[in-house]
PDB file of N, CA and C in Angstrom:
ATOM      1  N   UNK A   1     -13.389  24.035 166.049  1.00  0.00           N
ATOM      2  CA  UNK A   1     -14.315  25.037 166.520  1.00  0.00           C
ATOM      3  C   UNK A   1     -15.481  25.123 165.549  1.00  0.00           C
ATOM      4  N   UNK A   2     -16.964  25.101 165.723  1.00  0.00           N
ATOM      5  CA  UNK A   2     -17.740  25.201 164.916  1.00  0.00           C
ATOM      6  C   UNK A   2     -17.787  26.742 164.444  1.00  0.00           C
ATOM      7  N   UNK A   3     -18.551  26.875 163.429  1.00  0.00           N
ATOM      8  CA  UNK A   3     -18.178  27.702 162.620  1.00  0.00           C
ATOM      9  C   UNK A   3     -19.888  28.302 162.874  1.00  0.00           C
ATOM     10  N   UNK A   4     -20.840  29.459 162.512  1.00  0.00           N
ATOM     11  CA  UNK A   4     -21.571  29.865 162.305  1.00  0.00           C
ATOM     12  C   UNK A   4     -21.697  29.913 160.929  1.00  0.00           C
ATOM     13  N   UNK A   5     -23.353  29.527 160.775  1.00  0.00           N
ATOM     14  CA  UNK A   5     -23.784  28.935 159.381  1.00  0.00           C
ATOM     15  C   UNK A   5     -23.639  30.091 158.334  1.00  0.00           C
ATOM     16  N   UNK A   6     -23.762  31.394 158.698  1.00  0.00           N
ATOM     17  CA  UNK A   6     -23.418  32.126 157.838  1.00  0.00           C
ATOM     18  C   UNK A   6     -21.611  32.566 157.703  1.00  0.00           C
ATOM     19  N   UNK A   7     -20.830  32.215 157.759  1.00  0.00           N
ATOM     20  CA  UNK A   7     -19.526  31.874 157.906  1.00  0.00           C
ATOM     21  C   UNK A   7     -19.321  31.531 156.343  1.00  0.00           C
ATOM     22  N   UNK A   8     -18.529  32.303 155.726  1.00  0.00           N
ATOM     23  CA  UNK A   8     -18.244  31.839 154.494  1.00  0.00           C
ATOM     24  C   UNK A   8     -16.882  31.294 153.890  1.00  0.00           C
ATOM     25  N   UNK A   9     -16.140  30.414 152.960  1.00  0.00           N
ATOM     26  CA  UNK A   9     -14.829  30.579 153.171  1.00  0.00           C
ATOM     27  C   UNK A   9     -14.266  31.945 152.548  1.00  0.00           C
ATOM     28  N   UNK A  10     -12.790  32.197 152.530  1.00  0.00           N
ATOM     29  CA  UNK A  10     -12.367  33.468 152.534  1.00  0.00           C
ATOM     30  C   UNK A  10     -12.311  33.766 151.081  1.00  0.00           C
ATOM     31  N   UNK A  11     -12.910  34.296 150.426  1.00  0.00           N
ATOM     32  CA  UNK A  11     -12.720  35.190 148.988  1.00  0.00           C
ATOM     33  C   UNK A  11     -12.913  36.730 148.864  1.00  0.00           C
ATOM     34  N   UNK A  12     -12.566  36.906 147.557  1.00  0.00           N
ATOM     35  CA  UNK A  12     -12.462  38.848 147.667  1.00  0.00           C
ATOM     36  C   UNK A  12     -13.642  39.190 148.075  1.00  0.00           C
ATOM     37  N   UNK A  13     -15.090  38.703 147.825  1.00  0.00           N
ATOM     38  CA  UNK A  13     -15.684  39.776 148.534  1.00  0.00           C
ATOM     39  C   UNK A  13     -16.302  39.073 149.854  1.00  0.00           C
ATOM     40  N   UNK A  14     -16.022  38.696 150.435  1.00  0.00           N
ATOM     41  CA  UNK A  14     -16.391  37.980 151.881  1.00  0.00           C
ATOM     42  C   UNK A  14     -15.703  39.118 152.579  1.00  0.00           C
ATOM     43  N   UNK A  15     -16.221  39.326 154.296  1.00  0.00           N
ATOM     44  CA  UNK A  15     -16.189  40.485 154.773  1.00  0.00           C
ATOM     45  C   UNK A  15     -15.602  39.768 156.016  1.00  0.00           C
ATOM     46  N   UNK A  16     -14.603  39.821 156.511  1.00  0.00           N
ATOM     47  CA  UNK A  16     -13.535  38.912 157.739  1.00  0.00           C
ATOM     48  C   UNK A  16     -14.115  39.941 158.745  1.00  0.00           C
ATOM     49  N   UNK A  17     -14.413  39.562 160.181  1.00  0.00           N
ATOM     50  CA  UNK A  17     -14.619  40.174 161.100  1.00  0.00           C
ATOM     51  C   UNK A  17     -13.692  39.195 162.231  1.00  0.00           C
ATOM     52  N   UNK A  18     -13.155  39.689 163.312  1.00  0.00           N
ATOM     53  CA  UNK A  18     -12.873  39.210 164.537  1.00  0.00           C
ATOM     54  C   UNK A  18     -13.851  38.006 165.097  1.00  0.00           C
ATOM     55  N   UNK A  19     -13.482  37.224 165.494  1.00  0.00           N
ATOM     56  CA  UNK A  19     -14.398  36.140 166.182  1.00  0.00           C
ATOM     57  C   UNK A  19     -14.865  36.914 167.629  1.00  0.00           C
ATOM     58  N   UNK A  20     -15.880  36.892 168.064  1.00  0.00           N
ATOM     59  CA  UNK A  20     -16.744  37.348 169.676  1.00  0.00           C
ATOM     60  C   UNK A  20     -15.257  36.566 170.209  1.00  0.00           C
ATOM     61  N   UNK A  21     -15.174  35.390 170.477  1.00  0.00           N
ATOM     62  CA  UNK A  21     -14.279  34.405 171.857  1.00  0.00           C
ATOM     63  C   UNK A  21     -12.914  35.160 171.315  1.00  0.00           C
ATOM     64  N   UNK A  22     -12.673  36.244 170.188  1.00  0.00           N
ATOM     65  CA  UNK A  22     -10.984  36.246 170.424  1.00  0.00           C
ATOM     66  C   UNK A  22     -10.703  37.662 170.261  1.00  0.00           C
ATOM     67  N   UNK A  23      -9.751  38.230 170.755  1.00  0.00           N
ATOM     68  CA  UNK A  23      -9.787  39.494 171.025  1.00  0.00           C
ATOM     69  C   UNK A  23      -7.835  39.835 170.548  1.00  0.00           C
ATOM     70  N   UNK A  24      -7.901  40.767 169.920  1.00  0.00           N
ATOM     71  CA  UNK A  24      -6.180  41.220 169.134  1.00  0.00           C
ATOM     72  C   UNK A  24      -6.080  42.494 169.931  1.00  0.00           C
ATOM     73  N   UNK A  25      -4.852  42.778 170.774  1.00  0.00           N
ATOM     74  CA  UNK A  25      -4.705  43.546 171.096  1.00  0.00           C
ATOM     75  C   UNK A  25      -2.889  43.669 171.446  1.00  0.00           C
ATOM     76  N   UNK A  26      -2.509  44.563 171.764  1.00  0.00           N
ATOM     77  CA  UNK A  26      -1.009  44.690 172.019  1.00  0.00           C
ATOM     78  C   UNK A  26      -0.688  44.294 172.730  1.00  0.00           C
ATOM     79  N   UNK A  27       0.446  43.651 173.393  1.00  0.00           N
ATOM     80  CA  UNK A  27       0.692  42.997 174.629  1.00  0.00           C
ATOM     81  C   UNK A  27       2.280  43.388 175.053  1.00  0.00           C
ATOM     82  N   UNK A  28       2.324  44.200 175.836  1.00  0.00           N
ATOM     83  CA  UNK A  28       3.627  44.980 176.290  1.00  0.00           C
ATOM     84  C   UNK A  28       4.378  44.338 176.596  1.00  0.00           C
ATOM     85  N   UNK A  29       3.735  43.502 177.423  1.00  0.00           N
ATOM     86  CA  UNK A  29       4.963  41.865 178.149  1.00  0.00           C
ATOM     87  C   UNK A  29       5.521  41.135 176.736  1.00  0.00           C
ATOM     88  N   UNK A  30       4.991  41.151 175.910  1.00  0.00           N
ATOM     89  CA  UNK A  30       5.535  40.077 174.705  1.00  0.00           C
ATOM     90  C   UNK A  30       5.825  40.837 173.774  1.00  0.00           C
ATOM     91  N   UNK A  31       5.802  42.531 173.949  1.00  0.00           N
ATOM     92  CA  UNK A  31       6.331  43.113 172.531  1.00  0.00           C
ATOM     93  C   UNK A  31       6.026  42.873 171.450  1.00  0.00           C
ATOM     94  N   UNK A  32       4.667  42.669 171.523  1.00  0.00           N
ATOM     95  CA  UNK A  32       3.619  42.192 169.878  1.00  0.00           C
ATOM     96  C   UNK A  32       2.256  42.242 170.412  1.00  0.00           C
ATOM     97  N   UNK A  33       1.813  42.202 169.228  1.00  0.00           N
ATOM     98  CA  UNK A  33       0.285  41.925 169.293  1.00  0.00           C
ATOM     99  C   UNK A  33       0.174  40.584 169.085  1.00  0.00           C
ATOM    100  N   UNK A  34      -1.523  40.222 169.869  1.00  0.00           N
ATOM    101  CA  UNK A  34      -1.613  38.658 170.349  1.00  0.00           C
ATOM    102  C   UNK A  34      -2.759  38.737 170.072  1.00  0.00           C
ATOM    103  N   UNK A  35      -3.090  37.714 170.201  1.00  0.00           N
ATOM    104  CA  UNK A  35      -4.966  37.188 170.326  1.00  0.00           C
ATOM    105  C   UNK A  35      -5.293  36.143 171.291  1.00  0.00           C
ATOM    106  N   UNK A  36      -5.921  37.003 172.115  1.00  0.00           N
ATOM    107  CA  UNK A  36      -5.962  36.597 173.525  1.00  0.00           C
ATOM    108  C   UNK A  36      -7.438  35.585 172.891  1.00  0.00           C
ATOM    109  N   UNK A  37      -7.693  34.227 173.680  1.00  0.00           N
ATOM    110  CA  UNK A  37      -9.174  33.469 173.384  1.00  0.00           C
ATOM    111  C   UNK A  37      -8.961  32.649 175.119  1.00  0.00           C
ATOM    112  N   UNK A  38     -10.113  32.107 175.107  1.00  0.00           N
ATOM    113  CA  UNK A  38     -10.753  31.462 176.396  1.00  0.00           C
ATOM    114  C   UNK A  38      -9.471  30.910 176.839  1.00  0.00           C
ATOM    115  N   UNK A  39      -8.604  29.917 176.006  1.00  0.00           N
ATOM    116  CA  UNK A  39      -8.040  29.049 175.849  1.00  0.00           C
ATOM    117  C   UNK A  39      -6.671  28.896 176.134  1.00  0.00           C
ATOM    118  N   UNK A  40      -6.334  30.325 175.922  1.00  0.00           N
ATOM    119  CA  UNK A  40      -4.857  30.558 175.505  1.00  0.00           C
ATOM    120  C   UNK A  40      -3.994  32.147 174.463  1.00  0.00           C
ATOM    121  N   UNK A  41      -3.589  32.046 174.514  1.00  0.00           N
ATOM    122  CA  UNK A  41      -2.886  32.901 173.749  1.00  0.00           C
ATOM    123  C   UNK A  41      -1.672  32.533 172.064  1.00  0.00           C
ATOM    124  N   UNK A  42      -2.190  33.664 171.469  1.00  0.00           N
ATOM    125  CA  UNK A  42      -1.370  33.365 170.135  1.00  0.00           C
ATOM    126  C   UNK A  42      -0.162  34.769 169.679  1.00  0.00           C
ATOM    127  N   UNK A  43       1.034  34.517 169.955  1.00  0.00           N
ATOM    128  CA  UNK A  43       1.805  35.848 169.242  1.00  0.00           C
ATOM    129  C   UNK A  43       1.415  36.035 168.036  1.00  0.00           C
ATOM    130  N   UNK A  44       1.708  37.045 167.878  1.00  0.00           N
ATOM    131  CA  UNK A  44       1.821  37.396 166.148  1.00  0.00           C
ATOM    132  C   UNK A  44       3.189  38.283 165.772  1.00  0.00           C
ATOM    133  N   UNK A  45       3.218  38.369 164.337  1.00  0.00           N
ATOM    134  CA  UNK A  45       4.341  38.672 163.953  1.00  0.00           C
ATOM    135  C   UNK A  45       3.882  40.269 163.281  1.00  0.00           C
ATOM    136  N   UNK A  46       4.402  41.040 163.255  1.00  0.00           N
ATOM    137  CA  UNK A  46       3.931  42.465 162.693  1.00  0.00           C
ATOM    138  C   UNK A  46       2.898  42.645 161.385  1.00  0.00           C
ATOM    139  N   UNK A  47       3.088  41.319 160.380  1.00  0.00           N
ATOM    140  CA  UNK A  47       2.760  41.258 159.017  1.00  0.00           C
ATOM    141  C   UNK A  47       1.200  40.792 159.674  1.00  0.00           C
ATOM    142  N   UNK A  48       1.265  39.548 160.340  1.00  0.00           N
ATOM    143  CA  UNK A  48      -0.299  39.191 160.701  1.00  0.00           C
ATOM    144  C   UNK A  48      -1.028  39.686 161.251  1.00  0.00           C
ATOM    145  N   UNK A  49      -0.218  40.604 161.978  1.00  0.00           N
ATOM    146  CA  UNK A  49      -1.112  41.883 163.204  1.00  0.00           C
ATOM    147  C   UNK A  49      -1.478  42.929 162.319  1.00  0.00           C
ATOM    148  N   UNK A  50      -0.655  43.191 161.405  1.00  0.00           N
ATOM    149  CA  UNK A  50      -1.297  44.820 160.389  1.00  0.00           C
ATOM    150  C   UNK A  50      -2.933  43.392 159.652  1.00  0.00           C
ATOM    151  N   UNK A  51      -2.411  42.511 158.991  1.00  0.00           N
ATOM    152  CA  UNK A  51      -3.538  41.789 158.309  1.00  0.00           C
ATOM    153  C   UNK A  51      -5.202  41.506 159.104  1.00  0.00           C
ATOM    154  N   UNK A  52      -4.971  41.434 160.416  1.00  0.00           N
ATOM    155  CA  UNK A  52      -5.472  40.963 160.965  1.00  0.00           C
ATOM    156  C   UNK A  52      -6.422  42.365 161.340  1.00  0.00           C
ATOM    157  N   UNK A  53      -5.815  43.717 161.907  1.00  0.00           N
ATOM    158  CA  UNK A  53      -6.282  44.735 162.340  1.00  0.00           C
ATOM    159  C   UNK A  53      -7.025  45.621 161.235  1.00  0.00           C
ATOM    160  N   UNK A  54      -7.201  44.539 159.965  1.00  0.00           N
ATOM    161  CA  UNK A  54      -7.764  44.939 159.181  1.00  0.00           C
ATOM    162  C   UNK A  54      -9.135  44.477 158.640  1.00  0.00           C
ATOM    163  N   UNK A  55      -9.425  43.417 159.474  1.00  0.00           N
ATOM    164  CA  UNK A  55     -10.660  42.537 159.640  1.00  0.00           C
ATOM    165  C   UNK A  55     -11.459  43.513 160.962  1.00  0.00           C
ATOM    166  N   UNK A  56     -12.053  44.346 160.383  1.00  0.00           N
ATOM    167  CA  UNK A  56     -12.879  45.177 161.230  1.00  0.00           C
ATOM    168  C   UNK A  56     -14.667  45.182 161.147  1.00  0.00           C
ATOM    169  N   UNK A  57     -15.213  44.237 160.310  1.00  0.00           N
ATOM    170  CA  UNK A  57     -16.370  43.543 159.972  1.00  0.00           C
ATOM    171  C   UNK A  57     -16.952  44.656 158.895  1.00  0.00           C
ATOM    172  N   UNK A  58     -15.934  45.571 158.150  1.00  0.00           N
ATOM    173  CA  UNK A  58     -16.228  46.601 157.533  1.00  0.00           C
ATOM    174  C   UNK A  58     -15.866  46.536 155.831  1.00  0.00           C
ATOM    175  N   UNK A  59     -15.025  45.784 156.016  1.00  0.00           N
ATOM    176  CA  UNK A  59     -14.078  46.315 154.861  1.00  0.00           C
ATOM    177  C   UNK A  59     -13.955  44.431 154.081  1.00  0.00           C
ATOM    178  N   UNK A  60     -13.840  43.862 152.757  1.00  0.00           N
ATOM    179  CA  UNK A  60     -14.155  43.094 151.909  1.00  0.00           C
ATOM    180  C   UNK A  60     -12.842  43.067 151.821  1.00  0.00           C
ATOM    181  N   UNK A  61     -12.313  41.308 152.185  1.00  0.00           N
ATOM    182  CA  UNK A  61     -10.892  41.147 151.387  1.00  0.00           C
ATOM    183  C   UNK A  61     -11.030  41.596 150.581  1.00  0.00           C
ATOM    184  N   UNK A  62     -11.146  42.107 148.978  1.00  0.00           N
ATOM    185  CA  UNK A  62     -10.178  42.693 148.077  1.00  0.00           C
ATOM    186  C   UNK A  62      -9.986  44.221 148.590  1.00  0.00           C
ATOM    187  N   UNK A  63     -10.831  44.817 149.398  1.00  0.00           N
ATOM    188  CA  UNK A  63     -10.259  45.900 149.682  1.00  0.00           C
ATOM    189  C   UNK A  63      -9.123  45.882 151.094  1.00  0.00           C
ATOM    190  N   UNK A  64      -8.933  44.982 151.542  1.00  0.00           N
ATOM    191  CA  UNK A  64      -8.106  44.490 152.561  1.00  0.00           C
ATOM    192  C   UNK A  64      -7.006  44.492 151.883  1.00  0.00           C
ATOM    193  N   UNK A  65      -6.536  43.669 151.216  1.00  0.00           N
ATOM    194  CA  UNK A  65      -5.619  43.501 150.022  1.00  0.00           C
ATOM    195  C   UNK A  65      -5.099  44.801 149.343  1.00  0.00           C
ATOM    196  N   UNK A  66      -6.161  45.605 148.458  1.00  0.00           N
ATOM    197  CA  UNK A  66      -6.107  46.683 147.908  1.00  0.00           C
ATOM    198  C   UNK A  66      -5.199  48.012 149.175  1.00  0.00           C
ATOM    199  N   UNK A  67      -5.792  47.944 150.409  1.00  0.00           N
ATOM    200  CA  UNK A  67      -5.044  48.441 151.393  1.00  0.00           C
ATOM    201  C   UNK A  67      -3.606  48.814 151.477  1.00  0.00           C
ATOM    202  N   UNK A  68      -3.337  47.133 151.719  1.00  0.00           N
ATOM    203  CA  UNK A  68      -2.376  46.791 152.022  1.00  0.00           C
ATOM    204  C   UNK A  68      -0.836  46.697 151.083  1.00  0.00           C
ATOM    205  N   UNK A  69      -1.945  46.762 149.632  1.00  0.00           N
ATOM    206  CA  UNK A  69      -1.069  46.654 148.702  1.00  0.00           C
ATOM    207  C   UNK A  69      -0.275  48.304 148.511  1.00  0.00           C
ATOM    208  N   UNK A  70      -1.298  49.595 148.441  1.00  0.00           N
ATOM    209  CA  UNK A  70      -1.439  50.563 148.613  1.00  0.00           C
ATOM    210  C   UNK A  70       0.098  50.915 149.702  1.00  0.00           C
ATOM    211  N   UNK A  71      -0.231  50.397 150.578  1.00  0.00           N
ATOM    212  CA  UNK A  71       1.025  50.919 151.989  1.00  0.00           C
ATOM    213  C   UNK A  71       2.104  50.405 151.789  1.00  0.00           C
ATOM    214  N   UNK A  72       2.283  48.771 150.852  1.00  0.00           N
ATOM    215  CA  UNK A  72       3.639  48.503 150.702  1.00  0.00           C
ATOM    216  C   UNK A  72       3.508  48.449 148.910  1.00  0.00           C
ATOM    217  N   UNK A  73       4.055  49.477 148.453  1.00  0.00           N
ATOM    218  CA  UNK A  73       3.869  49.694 147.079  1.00  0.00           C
ATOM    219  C   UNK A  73       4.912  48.375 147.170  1.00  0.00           C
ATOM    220  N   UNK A  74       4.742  47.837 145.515  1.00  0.00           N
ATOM    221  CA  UNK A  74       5.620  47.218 144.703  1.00  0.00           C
ATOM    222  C   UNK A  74       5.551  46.001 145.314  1.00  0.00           C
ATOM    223  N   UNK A  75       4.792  45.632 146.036  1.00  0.00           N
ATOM    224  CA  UNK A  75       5.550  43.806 147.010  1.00  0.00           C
ATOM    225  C   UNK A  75       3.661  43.826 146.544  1.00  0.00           C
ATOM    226  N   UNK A  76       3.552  42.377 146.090  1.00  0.00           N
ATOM    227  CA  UNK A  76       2.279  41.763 145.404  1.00  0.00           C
ATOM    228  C   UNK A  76       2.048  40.648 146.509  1.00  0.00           C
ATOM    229  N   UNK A  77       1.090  41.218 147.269  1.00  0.00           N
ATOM    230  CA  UNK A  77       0.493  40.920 148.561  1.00  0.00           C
ATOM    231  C   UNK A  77      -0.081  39.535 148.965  1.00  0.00           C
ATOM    232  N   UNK A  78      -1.511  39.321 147.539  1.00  0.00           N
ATOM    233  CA  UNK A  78      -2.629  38.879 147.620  1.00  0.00           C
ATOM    234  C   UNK A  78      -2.629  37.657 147.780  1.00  0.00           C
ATOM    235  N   UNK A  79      -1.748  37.036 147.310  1.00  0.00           N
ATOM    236  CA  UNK A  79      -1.835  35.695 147.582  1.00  0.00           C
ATOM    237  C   UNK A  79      -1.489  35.438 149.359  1.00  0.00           C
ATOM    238  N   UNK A  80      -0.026  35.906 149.617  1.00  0.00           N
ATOM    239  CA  UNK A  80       0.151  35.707 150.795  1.00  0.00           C
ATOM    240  C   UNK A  80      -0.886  35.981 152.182  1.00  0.00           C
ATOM    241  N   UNK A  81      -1.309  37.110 151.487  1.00  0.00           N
ATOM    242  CA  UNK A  81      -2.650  37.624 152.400  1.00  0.00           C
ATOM    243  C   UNK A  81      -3.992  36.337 152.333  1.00  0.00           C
ATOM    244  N   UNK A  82      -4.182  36.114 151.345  1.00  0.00           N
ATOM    245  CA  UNK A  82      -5.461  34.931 151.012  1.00  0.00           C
ATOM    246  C   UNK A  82      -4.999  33.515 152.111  1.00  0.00           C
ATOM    247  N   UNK A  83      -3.683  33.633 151.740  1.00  0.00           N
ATOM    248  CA  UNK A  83      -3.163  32.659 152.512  1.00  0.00           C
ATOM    249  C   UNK A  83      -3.813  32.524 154.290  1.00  0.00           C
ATOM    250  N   UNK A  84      -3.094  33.810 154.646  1.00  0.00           N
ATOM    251  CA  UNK A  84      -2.885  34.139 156.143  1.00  0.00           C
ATOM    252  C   UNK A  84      -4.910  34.028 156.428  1.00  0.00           C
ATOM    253  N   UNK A  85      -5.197  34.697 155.938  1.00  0.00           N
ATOM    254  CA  UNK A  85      -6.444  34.723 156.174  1.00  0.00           C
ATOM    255  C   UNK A  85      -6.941  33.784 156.132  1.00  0.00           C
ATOM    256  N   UNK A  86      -7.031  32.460 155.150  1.00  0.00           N
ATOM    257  CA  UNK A  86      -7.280  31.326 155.211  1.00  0.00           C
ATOM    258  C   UNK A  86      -7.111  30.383 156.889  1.00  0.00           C
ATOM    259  N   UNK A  87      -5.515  30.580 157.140  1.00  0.00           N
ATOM    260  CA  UNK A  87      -5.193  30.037 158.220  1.00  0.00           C
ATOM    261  C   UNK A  87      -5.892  30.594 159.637  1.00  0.00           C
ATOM    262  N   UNK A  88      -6.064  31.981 159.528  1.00  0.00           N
ATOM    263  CA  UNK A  88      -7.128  32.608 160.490  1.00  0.00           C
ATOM    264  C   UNK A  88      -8.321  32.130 160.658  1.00  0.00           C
ATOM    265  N   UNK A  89      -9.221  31.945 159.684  1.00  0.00           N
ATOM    266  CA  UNK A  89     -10.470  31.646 159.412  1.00  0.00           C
ATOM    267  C   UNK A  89     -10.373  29.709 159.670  1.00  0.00           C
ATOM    268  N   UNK A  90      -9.691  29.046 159.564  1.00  0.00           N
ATOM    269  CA  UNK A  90      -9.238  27.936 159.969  1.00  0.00           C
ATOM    270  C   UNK A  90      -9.230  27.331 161.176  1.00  0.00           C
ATOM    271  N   UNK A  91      -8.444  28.660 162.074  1.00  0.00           N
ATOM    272  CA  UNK A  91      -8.429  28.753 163.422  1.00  0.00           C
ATOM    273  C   UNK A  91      -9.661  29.314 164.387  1.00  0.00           C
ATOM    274  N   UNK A  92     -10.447  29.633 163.565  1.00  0.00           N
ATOM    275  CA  UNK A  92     -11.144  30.137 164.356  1.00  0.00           C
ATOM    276  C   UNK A  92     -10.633  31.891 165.256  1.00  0.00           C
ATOM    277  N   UNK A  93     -10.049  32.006 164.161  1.00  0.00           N
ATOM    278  CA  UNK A  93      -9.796  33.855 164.702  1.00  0.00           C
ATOM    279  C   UNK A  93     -10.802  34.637 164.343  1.00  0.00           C
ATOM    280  N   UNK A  94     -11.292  34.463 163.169  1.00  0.00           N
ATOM    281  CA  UNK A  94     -11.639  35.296 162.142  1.00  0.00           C
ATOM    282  C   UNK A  94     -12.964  34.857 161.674  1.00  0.00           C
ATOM    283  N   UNK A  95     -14.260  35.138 161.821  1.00  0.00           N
ATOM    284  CA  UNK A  95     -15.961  34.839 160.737  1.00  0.00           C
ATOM    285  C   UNK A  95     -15.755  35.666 159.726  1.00  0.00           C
ATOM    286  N   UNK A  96     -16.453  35.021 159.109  1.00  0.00           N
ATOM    287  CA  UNK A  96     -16.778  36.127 157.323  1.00  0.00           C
ATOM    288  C   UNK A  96     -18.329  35.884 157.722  1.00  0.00           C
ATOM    289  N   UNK A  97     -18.447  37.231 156.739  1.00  0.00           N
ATOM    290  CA  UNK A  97     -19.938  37.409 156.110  1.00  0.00           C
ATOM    291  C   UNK A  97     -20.128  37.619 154.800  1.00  0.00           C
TER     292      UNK A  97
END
């Protein structure tokens, strides 16, 4: 999927927004949240759906992270999160600014 030139890769202060073509929303039939695109559909698992519903074109991975770290005290997030986000932004879920 091409990428838009201002598209950055994922670091703490890059700003993850939703891609326009893909849309996260709950899906009652599948008992998860998904990301519906032109193409097809993707489940998600609870961990990628909280990560993901956090790319609101507002908020700067480290404060994504900082979040998240916040709600599950004691479990050291950041890498796994850098990770997931990576694979998002990969896929074409996810633009940075």
């Amino acid at each position: 999927m091409l990428k838009d030139e201002t598209d950055k890769a994922i670091g703490p202060d890059v700003i993850p927004t939703f891609a326009s073509t893909h849309r996260l929303q709950w899906e009652e039939a599948q008992d998860c949240h998904v990301i519906l695109y032109p193409e097809g559909m993707v489940k998600l698992n609870p961990t990628s759906a909280e990560i993901l519903q956090q790319c609101d074109g507002e908020k700067d991975v480290k404060t994504i992270i900082e979040d998240l770290q916040k709600k599950y005290s004691g479990a050291d997030l950041e890498e796994d999160i850098l990770k997931f986000l990576e694979v998002a932004h990969g896929n074409g879920w996810i633009r940075t600014k």
